[in-house]
PDB file of N, CA and C in Angstrom:
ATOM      1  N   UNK A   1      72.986 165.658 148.183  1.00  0.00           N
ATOM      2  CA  UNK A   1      73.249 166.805 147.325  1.00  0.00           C
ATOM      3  C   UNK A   1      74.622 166.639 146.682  1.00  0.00           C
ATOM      4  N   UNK A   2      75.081 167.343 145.808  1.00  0.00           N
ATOM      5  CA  UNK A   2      76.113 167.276 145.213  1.00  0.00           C
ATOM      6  C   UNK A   2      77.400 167.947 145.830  1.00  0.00           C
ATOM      7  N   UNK A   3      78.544 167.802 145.607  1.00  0.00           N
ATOM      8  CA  UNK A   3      79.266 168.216 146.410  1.00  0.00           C
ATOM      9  C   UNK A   3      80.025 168.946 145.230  1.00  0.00           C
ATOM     10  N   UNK A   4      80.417 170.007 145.556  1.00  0.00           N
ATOM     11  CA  UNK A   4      81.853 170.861 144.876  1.00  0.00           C
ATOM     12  C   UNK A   4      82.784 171.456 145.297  1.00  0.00           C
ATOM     13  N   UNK A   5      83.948 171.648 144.705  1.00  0.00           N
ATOM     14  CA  UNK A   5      85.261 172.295 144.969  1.00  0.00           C
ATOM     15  C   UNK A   5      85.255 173.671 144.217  1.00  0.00           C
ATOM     16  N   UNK A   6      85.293 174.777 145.417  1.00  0.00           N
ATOM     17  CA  UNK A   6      85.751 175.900 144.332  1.00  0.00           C
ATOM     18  C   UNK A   6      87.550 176.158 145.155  1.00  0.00           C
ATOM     19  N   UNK A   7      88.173 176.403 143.890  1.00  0.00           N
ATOM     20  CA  UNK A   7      88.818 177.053 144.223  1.00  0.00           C
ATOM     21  C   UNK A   7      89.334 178.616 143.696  1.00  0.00           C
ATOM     22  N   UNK A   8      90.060 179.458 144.620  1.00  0.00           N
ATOM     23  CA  UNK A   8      89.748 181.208 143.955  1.00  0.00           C
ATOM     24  C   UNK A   8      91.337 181.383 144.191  1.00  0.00           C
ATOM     25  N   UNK A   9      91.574 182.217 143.315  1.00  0.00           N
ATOM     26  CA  UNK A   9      93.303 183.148 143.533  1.00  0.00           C
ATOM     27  C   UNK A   9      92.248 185.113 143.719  1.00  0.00           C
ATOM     28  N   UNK A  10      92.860 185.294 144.552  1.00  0.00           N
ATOM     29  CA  UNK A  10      91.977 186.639 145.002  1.00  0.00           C
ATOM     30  C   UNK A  10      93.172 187.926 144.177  1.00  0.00           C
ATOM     31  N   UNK A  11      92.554 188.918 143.544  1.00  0.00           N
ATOM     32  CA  UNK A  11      92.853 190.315 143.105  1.00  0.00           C
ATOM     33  C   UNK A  11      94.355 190.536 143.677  1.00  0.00           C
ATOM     34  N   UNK A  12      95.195 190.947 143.496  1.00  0.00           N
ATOM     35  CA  UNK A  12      96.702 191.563 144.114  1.00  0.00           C
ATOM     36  C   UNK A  12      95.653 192.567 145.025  1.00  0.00           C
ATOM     37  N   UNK A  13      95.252 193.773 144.595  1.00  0.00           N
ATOM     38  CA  UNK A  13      94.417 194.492 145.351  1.00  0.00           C
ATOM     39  C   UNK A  13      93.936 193.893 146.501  1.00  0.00           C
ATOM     40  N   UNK A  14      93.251 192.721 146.237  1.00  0.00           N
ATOM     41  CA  UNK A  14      92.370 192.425 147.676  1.00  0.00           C
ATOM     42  C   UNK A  14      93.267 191.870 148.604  1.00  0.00           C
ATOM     43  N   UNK A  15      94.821 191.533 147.856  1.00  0.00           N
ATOM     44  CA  UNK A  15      95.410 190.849 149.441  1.00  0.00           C
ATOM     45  C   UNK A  15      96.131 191.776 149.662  1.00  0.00           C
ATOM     46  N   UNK A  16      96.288 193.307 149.077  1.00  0.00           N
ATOM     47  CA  UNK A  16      97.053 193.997 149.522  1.00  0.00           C
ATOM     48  C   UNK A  16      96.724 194.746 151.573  1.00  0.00           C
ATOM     49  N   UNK A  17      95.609 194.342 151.025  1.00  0.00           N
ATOM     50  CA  UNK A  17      94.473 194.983 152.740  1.00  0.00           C
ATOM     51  C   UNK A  17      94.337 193.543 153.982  1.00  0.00           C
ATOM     52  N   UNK A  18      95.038 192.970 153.774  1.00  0.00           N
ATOM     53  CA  UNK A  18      95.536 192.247 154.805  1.00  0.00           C
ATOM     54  C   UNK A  18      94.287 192.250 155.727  1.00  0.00           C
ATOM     55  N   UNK A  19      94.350 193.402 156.745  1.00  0.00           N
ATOM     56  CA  UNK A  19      93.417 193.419 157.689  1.00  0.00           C
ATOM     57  C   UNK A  19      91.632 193.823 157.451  1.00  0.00           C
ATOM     58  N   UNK A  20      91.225 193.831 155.960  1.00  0.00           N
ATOM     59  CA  UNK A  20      90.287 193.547 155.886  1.00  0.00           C
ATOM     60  C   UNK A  20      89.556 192.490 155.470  1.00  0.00           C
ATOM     61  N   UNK A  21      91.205 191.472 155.240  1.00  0.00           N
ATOM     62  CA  UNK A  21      90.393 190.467 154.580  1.00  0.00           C
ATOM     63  C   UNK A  21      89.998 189.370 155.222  1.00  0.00           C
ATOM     64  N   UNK A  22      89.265 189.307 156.647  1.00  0.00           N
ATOM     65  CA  UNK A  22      88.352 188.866 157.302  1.00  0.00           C
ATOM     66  C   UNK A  22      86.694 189.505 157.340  1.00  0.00           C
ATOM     67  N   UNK A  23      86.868 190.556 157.188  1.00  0.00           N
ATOM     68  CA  UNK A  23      85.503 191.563 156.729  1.00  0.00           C
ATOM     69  C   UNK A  23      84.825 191.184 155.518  1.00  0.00           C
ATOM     70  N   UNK A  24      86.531 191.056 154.758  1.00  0.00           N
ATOM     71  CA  UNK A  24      85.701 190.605 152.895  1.00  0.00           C
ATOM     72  C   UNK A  24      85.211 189.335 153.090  1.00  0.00           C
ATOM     73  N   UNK A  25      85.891 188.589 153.662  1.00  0.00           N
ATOM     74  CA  UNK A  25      85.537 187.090 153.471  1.00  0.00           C
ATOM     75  C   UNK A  25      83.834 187.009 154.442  1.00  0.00           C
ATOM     76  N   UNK A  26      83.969 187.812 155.359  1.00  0.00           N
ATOM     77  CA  UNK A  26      82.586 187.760 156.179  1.00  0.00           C
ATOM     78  C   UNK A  26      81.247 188.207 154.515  1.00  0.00           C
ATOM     79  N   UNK A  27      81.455 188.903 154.199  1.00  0.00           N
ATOM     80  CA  UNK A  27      80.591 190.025 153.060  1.00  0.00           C
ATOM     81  C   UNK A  27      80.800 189.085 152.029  1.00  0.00           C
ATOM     82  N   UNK A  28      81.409 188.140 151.954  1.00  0.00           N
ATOM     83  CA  UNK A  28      81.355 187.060 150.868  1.00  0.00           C
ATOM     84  C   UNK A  28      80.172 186.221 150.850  1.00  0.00           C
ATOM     85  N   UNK A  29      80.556 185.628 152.235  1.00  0.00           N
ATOM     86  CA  UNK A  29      79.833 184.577 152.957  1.00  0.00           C
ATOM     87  C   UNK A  29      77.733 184.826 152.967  1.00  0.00           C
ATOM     88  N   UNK A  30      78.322 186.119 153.068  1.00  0.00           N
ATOM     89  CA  UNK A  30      76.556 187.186 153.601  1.00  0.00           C
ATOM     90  C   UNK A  30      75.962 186.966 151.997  1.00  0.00           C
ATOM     91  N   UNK A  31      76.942 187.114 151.110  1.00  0.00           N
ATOM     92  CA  UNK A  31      76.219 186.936 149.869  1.00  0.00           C
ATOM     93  C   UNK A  31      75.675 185.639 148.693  1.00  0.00           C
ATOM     94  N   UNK A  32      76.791 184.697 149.316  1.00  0.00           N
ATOM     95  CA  UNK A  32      76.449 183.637 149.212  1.00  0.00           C
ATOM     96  C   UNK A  32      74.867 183.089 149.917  1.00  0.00           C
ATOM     97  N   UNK A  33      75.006 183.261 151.245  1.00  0.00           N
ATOM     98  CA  UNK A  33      73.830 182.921 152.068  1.00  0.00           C
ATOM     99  C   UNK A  33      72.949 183.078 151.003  1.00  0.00           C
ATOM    100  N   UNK A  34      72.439 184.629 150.827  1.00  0.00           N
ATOM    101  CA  UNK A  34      71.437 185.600 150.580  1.00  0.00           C
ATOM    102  C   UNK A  34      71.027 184.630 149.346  1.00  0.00           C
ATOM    103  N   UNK A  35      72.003 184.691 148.458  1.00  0.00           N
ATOM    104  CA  UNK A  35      71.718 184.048 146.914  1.00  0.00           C
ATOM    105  C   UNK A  35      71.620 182.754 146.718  1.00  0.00           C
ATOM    106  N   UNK A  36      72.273 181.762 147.534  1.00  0.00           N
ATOM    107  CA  UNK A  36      72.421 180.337 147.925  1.00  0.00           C
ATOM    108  C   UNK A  36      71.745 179.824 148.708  1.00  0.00           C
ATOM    109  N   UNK A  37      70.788 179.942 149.134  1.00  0.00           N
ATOM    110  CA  UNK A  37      70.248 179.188 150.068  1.00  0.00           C
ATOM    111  C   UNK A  37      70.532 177.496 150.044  1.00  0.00           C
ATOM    112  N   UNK A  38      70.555 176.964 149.165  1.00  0.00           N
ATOM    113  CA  UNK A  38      70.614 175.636 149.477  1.00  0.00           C
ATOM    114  C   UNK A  38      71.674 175.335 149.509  1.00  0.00           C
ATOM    115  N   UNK A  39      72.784 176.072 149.727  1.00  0.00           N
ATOM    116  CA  UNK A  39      74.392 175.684 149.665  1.00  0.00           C
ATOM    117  C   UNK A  39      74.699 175.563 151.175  1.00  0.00           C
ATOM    118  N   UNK A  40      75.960 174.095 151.111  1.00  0.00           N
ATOM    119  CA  UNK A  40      75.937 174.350 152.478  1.00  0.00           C
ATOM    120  C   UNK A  40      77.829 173.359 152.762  1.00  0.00           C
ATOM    121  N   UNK A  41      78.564 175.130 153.222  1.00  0.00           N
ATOM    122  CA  UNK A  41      79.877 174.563 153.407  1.00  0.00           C
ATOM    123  C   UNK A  41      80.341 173.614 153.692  1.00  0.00           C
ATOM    124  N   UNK A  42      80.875 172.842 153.876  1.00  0.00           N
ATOM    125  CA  UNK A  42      81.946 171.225 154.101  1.00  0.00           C
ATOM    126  C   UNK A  42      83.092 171.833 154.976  1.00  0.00           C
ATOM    127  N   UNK A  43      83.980 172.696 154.359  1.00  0.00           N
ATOM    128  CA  UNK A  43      85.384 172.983 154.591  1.00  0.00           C
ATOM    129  C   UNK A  43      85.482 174.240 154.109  1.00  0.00           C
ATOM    130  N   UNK A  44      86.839 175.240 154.522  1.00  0.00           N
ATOM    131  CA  UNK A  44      87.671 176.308 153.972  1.00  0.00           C
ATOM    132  C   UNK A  44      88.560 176.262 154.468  1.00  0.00           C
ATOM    133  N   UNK A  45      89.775 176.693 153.000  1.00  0.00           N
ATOM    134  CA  UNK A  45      91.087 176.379 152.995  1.00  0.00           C
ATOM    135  C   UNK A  45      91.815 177.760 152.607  1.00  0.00           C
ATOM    136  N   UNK A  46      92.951 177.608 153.104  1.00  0.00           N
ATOM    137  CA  UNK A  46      93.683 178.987 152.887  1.00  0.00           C
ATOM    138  C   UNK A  46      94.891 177.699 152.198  1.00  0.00           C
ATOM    139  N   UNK A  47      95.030 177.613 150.933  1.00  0.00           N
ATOM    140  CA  UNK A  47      96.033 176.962 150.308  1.00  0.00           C
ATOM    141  C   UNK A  47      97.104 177.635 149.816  1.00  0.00           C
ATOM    142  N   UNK A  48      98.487 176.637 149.407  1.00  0.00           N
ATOM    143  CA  UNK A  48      99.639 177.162 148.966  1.00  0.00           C
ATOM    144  C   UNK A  48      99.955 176.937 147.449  1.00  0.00           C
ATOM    145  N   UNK A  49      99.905 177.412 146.656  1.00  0.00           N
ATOM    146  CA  UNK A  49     100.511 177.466 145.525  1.00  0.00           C
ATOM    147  C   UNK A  49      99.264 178.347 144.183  1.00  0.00           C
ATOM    148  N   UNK A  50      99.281 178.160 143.152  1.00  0.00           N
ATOM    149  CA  UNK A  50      98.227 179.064 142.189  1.00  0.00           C
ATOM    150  C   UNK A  50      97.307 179.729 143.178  1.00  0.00           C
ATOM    151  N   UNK A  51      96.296 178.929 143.640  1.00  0.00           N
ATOM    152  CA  UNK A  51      95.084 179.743 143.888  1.00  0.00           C
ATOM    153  C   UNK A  51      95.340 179.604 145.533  1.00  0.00           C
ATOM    154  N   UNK A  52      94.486 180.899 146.421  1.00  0.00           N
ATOM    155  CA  UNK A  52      94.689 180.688 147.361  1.00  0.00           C
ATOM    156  C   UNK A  52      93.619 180.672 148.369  1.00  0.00           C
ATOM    157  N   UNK A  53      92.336 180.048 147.793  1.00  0.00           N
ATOM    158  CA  UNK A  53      91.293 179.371 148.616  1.00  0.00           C
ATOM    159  C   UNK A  53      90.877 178.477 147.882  1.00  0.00           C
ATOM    160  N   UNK A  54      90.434 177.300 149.065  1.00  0.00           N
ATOM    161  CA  UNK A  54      89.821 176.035 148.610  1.00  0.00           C
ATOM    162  C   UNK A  54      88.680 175.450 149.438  1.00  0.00           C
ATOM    163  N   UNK A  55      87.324 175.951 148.691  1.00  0.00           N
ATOM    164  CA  UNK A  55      86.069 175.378 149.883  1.00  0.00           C
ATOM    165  C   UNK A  55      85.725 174.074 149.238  1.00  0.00           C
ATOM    166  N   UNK A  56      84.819 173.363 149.806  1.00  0.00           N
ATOM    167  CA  UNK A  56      84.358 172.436 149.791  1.00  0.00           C
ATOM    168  C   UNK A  56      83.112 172.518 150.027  1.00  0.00           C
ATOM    169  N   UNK A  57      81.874 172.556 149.280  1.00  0.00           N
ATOM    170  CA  UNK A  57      80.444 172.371 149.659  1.00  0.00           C
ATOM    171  C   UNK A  57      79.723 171.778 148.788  1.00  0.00           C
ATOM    172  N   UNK A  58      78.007 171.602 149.252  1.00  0.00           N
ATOM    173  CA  UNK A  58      77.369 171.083 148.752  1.00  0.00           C
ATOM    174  C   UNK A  58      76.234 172.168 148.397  1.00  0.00           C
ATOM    175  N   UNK A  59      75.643 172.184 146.526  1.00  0.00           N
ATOM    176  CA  UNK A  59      74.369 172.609 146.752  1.00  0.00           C
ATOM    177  C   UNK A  59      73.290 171.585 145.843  1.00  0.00           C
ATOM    178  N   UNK A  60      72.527 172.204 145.644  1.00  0.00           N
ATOM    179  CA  UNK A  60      71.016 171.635 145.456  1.00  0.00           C
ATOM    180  C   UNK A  60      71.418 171.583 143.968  1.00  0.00           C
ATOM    181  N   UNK A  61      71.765 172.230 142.805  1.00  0.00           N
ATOM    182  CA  UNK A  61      71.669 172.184 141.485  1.00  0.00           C
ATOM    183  C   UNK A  61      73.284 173.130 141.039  1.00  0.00           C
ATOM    184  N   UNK A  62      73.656 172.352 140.061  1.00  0.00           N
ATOM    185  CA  UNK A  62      74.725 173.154 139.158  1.00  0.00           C
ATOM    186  C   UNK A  62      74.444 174.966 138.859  1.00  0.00           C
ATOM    187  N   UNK A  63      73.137 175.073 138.706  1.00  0.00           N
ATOM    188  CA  UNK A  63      72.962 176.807 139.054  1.00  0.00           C
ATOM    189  C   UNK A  63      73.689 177.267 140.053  1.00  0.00           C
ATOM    190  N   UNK A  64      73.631 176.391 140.921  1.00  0.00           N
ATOM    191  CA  UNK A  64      72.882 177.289 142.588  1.00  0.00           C
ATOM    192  C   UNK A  64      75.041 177.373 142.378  1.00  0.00           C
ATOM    193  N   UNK A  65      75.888 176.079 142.429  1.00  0.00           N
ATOM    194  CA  UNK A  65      76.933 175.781 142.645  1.00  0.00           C
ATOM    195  C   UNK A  65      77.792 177.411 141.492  1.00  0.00           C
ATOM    196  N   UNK A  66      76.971 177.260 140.143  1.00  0.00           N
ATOM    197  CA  UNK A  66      78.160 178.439 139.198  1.00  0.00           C
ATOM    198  C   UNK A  66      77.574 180.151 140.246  1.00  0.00           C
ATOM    199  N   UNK A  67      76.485 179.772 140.683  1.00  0.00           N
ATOM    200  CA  UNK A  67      76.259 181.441 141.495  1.00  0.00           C
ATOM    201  C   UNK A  67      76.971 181.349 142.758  1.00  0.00           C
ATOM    202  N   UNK A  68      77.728 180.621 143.322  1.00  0.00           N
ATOM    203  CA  UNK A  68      79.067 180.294 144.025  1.00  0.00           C
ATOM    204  C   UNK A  68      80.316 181.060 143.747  1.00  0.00           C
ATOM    205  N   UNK A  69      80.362 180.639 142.147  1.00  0.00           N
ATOM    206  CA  UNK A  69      81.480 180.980 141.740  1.00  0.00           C
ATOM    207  C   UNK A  69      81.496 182.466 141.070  1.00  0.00           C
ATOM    208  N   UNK A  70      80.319 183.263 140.711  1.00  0.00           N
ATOM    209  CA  UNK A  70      80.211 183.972 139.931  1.00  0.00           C
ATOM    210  C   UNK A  70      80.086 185.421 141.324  1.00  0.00           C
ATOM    211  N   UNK A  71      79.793 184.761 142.441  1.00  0.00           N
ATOM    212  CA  UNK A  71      79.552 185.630 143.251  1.00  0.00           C
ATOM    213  C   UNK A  71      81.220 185.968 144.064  1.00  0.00           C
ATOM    214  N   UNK A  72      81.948 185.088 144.225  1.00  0.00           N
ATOM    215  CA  UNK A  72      83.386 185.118 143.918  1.00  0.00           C
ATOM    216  C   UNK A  72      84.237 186.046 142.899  1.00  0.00           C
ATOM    217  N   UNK A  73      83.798 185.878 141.867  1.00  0.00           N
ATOM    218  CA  UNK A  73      84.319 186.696 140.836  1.00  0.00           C
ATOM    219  C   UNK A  73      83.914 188.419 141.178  1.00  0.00           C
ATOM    220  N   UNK A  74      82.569 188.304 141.508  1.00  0.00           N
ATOM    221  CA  UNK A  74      82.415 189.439 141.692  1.00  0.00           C
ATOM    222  C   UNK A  74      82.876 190.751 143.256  1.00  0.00           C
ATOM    223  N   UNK A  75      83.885 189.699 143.705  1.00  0.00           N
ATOM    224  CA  UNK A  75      83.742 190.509 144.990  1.00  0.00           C
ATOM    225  C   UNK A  75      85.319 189.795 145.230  1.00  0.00           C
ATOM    226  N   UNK A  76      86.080 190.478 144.290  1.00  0.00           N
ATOM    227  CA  UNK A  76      87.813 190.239 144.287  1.00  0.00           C
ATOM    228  C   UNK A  76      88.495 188.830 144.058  1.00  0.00           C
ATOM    229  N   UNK A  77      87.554 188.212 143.714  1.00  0.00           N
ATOM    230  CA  UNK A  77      88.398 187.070 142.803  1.00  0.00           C
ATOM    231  C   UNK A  77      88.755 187.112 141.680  1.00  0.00           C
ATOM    232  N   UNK A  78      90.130 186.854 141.851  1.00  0.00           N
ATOM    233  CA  UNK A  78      90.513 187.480 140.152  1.00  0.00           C
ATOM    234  C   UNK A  78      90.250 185.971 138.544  1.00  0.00           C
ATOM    235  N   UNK A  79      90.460 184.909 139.868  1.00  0.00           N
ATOM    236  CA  UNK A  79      90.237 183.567 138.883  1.00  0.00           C
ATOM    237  C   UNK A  79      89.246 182.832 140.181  1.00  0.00           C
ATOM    238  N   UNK A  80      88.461 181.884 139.420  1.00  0.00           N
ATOM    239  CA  UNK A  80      87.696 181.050 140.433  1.00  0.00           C
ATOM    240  C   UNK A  80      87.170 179.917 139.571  1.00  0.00           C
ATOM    241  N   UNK A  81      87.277 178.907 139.779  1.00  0.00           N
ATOM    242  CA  UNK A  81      86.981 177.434 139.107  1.00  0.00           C
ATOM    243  C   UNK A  81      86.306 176.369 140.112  1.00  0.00           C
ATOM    244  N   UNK A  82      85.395 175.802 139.944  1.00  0.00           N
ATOM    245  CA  UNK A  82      84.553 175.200 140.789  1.00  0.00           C
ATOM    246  C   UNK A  82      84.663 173.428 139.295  1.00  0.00           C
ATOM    247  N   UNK A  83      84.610 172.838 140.687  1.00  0.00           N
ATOM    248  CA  UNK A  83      84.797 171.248 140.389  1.00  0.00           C
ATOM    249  C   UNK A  83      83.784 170.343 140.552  1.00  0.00           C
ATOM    250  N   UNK A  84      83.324 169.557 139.851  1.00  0.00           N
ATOM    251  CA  UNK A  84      82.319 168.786 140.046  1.00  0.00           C
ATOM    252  C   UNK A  84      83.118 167.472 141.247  1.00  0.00           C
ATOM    253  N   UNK A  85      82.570 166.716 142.190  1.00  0.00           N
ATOM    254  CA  UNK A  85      83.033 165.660 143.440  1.00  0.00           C
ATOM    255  C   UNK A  85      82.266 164.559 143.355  1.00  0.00           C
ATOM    256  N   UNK A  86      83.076 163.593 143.150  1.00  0.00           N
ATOM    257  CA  UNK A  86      82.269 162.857 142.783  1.00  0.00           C
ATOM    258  C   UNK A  86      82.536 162.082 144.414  1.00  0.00           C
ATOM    259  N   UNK A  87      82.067 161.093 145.238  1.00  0.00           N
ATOM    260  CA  UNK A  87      82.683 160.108 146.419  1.00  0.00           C
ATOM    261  C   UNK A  87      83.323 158.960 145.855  1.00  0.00           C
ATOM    262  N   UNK A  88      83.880 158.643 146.411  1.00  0.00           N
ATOM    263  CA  UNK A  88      85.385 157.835 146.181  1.00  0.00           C
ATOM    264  C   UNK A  88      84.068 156.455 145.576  1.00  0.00           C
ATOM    265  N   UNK A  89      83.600 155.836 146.836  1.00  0.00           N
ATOM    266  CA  UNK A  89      82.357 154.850 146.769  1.00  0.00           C
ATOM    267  C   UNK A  89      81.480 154.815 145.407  1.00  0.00           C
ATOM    268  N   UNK A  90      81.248 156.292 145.293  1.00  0.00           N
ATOM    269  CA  UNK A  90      79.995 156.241 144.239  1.00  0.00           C
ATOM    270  C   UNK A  90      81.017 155.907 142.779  1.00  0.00           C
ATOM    271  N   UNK A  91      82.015 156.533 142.817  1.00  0.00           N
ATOM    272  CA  UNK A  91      82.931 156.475 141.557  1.00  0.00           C
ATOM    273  C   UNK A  91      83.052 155.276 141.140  1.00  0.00           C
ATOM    274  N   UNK A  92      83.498 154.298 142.301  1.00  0.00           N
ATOM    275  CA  UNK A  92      83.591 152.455 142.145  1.00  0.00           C
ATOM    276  C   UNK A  92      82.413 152.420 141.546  1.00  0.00           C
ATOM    277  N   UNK A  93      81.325 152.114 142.021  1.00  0.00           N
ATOM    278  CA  UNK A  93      79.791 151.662 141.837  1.00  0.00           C
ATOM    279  C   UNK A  93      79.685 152.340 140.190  1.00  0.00           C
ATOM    280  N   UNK A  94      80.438 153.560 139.976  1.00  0.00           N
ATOM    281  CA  UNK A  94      80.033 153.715 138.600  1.00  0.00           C
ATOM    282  C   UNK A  94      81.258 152.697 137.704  1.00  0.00           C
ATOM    283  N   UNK A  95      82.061 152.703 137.893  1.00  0.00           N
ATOM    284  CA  UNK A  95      83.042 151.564 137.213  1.00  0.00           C
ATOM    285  C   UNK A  95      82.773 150.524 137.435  1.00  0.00           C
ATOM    286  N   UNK A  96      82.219 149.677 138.402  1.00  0.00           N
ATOM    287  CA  UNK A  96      81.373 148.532 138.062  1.00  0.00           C
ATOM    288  C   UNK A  96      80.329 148.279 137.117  1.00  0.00           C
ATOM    289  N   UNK A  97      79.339 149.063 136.962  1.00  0.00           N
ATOM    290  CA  UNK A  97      78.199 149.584 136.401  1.00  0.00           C
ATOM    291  C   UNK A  97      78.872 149.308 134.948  1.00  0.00           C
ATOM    292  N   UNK A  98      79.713 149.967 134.853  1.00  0.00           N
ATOM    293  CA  UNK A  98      80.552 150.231 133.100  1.00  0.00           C
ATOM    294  C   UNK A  98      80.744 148.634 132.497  1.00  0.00           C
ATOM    295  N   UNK A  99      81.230 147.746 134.033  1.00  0.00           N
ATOM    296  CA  UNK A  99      82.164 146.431 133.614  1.00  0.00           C
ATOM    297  C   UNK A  99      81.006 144.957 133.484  1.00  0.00           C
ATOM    298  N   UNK A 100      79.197 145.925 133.524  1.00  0.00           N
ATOM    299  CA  UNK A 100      78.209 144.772 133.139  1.00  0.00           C
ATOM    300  C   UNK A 100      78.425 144.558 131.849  1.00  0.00           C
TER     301      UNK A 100
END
């Protein structure tokens, strides 16, 4: 499957609640499931600088990956950008490919 990077900077609002934002992130997760089925986490990051989460997963189709991001937006992300991943391996194999 394909792999992607989202990363999110969350609402001033949503980090103002500190102690719910293990609840939100649970009610994130619940909605992803629900709508994602074929998505399936790698990693989560609590990062330092612009944005301040960084997952790592895989889904089935570029749909399934922007209803990732759109479901983010909708539930206190104020910015959210998702990355196409390519593997280090497959990237070579495509620059060889180029150098027939």
């Amino acid at each position: 499957m394909p792999t992607y990077i989202l990363v999110t900077k969350l609402a001033p609002e949503v980090m103002q609640d500190l102690k719910r934002r293990e609840e939100l992130g649970q009610q994130w997760r619940e909605k992803v499931k629900k709508h994602c089925p074929g998505v399936k986490f790698i990693a989560h990051y609590a990062i330092l600088g612009h944005y301040d989460f960084l997952d790592i997963f895989e889904a089935s189709s570029e749909e399934e990956a922007a209803k990732v991001s759109l479901i983010s937006l909708a539930n206190g992300a104020l910015q959210a950008e998702t990355w196409t991943a390519i593997p280090y391996r497959r990237f070579l194999e495509i620059v060889q490919e180029l150098e027939r």
